[in-house]
Protein backbone atom coordinates (compact mmCIF):
# COMPACT_ATOMS: atom_id res chain seq x y z
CA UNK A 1 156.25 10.66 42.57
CA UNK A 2 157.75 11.19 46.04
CA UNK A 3 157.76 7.82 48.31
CA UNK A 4 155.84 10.09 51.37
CA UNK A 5 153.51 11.51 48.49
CA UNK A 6 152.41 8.27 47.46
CA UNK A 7 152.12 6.60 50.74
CA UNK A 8 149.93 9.39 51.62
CA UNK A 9 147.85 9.75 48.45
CA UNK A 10 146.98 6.29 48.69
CA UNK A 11 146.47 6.44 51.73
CA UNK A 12 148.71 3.64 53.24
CA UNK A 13 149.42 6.17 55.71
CA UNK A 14 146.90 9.12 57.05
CA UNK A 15 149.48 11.90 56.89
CA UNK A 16 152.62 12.98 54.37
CA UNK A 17 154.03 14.18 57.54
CA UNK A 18 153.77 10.63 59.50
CA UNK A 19 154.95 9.37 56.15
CA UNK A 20 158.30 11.22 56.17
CA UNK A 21 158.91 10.07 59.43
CA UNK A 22 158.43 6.25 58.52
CA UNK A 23 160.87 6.51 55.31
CA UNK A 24 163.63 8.68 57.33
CA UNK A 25 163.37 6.38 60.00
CA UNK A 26 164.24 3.52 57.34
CA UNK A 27 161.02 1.79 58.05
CA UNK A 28 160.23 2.06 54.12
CA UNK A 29 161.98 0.00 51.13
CA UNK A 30 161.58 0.28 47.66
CA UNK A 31 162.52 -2.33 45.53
CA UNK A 32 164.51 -4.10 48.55
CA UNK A 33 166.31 -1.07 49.07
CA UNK A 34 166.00 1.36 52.24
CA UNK A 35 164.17 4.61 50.70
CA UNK A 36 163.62 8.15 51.74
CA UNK A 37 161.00 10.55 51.89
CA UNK A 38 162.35 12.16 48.91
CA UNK A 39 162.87 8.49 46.94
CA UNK A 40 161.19 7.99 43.80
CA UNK A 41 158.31 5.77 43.57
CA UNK A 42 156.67 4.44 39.68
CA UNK A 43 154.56 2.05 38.78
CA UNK A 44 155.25 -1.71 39.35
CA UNK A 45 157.52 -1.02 42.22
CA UNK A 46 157.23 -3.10 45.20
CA UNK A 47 157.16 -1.19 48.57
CA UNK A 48 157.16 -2.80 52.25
CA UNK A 49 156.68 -1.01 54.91
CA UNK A 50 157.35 -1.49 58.57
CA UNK A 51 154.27 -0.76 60.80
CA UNK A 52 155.40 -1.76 64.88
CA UNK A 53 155.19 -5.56 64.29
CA UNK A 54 153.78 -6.42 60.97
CA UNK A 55 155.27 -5.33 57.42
CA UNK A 56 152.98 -4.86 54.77
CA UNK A 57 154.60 -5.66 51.25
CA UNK A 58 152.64 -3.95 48.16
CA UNK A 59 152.89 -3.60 44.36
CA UNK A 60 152.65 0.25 43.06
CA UNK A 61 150.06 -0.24 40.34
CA UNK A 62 148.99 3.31 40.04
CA UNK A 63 150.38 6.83 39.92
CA UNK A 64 148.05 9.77 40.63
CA UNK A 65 148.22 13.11 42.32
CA UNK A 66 144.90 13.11 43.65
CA UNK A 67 142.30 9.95 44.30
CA UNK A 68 139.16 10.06 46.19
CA UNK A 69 138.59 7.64 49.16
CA UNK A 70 136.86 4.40 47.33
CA UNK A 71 140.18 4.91 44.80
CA UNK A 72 143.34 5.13 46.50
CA UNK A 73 143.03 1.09 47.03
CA UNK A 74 143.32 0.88 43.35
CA UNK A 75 146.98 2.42 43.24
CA UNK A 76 148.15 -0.41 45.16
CA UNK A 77 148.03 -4.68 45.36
CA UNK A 78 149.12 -6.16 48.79
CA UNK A 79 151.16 -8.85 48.24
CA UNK A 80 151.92 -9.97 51.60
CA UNK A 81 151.83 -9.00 55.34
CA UNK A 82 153.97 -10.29 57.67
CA UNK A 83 153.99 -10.56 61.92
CA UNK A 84 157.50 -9.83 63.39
CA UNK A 85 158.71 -12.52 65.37
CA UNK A 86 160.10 -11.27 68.51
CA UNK A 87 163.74 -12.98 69.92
């Protein structure tokens, strides 16, 4: 599945379109390396993503096309968040 279809799906982010964005502004990794929107995502990947001043690190547990609300936290395990120190 598409990076910007997953983050949407599962809804890490609201929007596929905000989604794109994020990955082709390199604020999305995959495995430690900077994805795109078009990247390939599978299960037991780790994704982080950079939100402002926090990155939020999670574990891709789950692959579906469609999930209802109370599911899409199931496709996912956050490992970690992290504040951005600032220089």
């Amino acid at each position: 599945m598409r990076i910007d279809k997953f983050l949407k799906v599962s809804r890490l982010i609201r929007r596929r379109t905000l989604a794109k964005e994020v990955a082709d502004q390199g604020r999305v990794e995959i495995n430690g390396q900077v994805a795109k929107a078009s990247s390939t995502v599978k299960e037991g990947d780790e994704i982080s993503i950079r939100f402002g001043q926090k990155i939020v690190t999670v574990s891709v547990d789950m692959i579906k096309n469609t999930t209802k609300k109370d599911e899409a936290e199931s496709m996912y395990t956050i490992i970690r968040e992290e504040e951005i120190q600032k220089a």
